[in-house]
Protein backbone atom coordinates (compact mmCIF):
# COMPACT_ATOMS: atom_id res chain seq x y z
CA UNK A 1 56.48 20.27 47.76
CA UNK A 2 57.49 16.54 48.78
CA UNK A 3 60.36 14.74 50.23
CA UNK A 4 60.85 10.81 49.63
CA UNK A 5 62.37 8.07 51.13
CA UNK A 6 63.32 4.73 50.80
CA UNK A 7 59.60 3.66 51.59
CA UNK A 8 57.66 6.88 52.14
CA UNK A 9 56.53 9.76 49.94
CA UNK A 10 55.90 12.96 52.34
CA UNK A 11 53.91 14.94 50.54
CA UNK A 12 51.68 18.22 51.45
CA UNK A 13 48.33 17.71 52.80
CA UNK A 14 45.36 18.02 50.49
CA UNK A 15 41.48 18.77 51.70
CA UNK A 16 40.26 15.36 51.03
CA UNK A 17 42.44 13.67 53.14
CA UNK A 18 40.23 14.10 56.57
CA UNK A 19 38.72 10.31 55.91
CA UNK A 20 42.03 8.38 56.19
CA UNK A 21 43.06 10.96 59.15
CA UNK A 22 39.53 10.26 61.43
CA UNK A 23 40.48 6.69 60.46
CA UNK A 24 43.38 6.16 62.03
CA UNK A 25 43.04 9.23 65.12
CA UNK A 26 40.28 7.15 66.27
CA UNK A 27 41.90 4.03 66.95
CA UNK A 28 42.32 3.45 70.78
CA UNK A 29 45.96 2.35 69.97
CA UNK A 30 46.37 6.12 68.42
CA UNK A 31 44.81 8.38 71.40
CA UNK A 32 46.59 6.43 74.53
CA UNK A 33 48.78 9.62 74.39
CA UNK A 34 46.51 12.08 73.38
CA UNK A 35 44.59 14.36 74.83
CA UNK A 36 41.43 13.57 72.98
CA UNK A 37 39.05 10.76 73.63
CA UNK A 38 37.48 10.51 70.46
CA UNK A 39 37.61 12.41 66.84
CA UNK A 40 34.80 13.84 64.87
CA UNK A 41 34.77 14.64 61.42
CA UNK A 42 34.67 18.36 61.96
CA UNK A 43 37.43 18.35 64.00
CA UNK A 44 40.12 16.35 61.62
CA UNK A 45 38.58 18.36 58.78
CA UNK A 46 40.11 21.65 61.09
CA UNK A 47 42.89 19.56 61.72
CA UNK A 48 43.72 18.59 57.99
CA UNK A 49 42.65 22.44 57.01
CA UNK A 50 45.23 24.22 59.46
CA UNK A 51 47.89 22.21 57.85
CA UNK A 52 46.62 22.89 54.23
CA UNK A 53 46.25 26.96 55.19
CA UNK A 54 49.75 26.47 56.53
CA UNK A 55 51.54 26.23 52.63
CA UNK A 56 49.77 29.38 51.63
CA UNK A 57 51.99 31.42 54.41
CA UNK A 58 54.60 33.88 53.49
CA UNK A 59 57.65 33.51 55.06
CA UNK A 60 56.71 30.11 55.40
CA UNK A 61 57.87 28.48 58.47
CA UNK A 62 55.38 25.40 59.19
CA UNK A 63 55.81 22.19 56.99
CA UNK A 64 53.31 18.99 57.69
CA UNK A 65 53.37 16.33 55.34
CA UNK A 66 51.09 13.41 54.77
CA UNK A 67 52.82 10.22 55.02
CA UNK A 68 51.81 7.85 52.07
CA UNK A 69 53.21 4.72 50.85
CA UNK A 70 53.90 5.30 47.14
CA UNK A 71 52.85 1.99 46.28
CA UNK A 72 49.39 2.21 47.21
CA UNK A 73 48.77 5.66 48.05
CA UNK A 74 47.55 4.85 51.34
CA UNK A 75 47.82 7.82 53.99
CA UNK A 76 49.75 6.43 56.81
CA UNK A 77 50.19 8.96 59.26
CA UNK A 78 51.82 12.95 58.75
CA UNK A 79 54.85 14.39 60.27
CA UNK A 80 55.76 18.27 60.49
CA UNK A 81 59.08 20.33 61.03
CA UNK A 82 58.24 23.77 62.08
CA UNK A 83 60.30 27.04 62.92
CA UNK A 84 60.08 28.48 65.55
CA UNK A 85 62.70 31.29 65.88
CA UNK A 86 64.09 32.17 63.11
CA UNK A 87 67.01 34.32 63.91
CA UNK A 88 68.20 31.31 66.61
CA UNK A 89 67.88 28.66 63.46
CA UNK A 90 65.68 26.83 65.93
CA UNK A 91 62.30 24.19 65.00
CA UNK A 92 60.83 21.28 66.49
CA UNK A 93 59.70 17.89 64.92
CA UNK A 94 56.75 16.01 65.35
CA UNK A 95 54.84 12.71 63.67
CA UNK A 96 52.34 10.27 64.05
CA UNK A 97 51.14 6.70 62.82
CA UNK A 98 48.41 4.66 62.08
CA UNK A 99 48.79 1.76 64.39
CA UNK A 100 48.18 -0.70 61.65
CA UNK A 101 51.44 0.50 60.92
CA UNK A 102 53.80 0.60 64.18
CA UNK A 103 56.31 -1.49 64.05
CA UNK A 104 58.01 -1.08 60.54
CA UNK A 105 60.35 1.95 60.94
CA UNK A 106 58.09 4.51 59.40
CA UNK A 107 58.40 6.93 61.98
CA UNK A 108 62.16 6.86 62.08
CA UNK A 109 62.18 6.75 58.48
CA UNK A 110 60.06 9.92 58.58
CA UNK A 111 62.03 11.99 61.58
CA UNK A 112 65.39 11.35 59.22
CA UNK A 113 63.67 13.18 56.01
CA UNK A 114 62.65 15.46 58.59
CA UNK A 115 65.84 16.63 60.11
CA UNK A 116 67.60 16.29 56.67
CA UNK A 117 64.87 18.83 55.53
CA UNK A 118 65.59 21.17 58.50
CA UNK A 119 69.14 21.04 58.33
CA UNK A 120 69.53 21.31 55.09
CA UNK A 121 66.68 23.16 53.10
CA UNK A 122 65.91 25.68 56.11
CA UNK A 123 69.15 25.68 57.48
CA UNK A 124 68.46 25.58 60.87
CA UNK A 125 71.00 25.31 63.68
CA UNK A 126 68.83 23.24 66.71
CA UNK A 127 66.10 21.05 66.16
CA UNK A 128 64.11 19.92 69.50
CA UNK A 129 61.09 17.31 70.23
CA UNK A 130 59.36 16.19 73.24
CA UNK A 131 57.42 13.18 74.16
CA UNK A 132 55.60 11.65 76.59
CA UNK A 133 57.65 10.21 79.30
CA UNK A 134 55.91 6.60 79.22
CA UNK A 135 55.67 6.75 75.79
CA UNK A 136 59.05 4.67 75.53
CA UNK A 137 58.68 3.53 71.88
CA UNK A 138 58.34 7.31 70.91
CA UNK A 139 61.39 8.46 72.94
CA UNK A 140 63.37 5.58 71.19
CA UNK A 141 62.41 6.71 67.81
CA UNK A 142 63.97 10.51 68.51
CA UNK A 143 66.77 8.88 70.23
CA UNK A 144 67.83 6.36 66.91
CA UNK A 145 67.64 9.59 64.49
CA UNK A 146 70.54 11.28 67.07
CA UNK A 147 68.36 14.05 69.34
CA UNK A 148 69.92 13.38 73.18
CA UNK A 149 67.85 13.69 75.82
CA UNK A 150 67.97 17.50 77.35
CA UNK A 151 65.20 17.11 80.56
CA UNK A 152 62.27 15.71 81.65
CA UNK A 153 59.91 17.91 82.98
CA UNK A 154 57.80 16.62 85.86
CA UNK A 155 54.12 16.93 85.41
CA UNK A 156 54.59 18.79 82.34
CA UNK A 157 50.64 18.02 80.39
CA UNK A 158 47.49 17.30 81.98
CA UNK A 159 45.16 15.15 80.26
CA UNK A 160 42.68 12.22 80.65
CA UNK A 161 42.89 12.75 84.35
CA UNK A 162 46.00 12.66 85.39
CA UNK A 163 49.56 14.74 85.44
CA UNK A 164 51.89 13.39 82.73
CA UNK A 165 55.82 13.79 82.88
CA UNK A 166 57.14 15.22 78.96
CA UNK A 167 61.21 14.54 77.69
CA UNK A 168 62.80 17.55 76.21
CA UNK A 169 65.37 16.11 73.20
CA UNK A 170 67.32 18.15 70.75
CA UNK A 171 70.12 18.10 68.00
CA UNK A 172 72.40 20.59 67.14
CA UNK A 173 72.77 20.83 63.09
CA UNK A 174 76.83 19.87 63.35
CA UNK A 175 75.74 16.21 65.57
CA UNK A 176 73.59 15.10 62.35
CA UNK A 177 75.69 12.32 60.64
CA UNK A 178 74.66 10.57 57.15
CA UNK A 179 71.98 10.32 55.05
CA UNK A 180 68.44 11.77 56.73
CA UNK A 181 66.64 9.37 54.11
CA UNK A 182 68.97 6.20 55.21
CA UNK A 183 67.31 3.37 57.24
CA UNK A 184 68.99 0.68 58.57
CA UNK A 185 67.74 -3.24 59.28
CA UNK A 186 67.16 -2.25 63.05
CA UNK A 187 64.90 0.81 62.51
CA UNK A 188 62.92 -1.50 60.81
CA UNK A 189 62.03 -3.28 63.61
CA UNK A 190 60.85 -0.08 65.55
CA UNK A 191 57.76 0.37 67.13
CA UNK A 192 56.73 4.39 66.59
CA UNK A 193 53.41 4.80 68.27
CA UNK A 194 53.58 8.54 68.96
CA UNK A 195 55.53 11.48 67.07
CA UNK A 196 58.33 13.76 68.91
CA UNK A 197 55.25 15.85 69.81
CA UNK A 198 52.84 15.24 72.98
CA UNK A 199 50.14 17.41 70.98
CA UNK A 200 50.31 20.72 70.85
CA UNK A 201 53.41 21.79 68.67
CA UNK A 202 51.57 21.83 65.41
C-alpha cells in the first residue's frame, strides 16, 4: 500500500532499500539523538527487513513507509504508525529524515498522512509520540500536526553516556481538524531532525 501527499509518496519498504537507509543513518546530523554511534550494513539491512516482514503480518498492526520524493525517487527518510492496543484504538507515530533534507516540512508533511491514516483507515481513537526532550525541532513538528504535550519523563533513555529526559504527546481522534495531507507555508519552513520516536517504538 501507499499514501501521498502534496510532496511525498509513502510507500512500503522494499529489500533494496538498505543503501539509501545506511546513507543517511550515518550522518552525524542523523544519530545526535540516537542511540547508535555508527551503522553497518548488516544492521540497516535488519532494520529495512523487520519493516518489510512487518506487511506479511496477519492482523496487521505495524505500518512503516519509505519516504520518497516522487519526482526523483530518492528515499528521504521512513515514518511508521503502529497499533498498539487494539481494543483501546490506541498507536504511536514515529519518523525520521535525511538531514540533507531538514528544513522543508517533510516531517510534518509526513506525521499529517500519518495521523490521517490512523484516524481514518484504522480507526483508532488515541494516537501518542515521544521525543527527546532537547530535541526541540522534533517536539515542534508533533506539536504543529495537533498532539499536546501529556509529560515529560525525567531521565527517561540512557544513551551515549548520559540520562536523557523523553516528552509524552498525544491526540485524541475527535481534536484532529482538516486535511492530514494539507501543509501550510509555515510547515515549510520546519526543521524535523528526529521523528515522534526516541528509538525504540518500531
Amino acid at each position: 500500500m501507499e499514501l501521498r501527499t502534496a510532496r511525498l509518496l509513502l510507500r512500503e519498504f522494499a529489500p533494496d532499500d538498505w543503501p539509501a537507509v545506511l546513507a543517511y543513518q550515518s550522518d552525524p546530523r542523523y544519530l545526535r539523538f540516537y542511540e547508535w554511534e555508527g551503522r553497518t550494513e548488516a544492521e540497516v539491512r535488519d532494520f529495512v527487513g523487520m519493516f518489510v516482514g512487518w506487511q506479511g503480518e496477519r492482523p496487521r498492526t505495524k505500518y512503516q513507509f519509505a519516504l520518497v520524493l516522487p519526482e526523483t525517487g530518492r528515499l528521504i527518510g521512513n515514518c511508521g504508525i503502529r497499533v498498539n492496543d487494539p481494543a483501546r484504538r490506541e498507536g504511536n507515530i514515529g519518523y525520521e529524515l535525511d538531514p540533507a533534507h531538514w528544513g522543508r516540512g517533510y516531517a510534518t508533511e509526513a506525521a499529517r498522512a500519518l495521523l490521517a491514516f490512523g484516524f481514518g483507515d484504522l480507526g483508532l481513537h488515541r494516537v501518542w509520540a515521544h521525543c527527546v526532550a532537547e530535541n526541540a525541532a522534533s517536539a515542534r513538528v508533533l506539536e504543529k500536526v495537533g498532539l499536546r504535550q501529556e509529560g515529560r519523563l525525567r531521565e527517561h533513555e540512557v544513551f551515549k553516556g548520559r540520562w536523557w529526559d523523553t516528552l509524552l504527546y498525544a491526540i485524541l481522534d475527535r481534536e484532529l481538524a482538516g486535511d492530514g495531507a494539507r501543509l501550510s507555508q509555515d510547515d515549510r519552513a520546519t526543521p524535523a531532525p528526529r521523528g515522534g520516536d526516541a528509538g525504540g517504538t518500531y
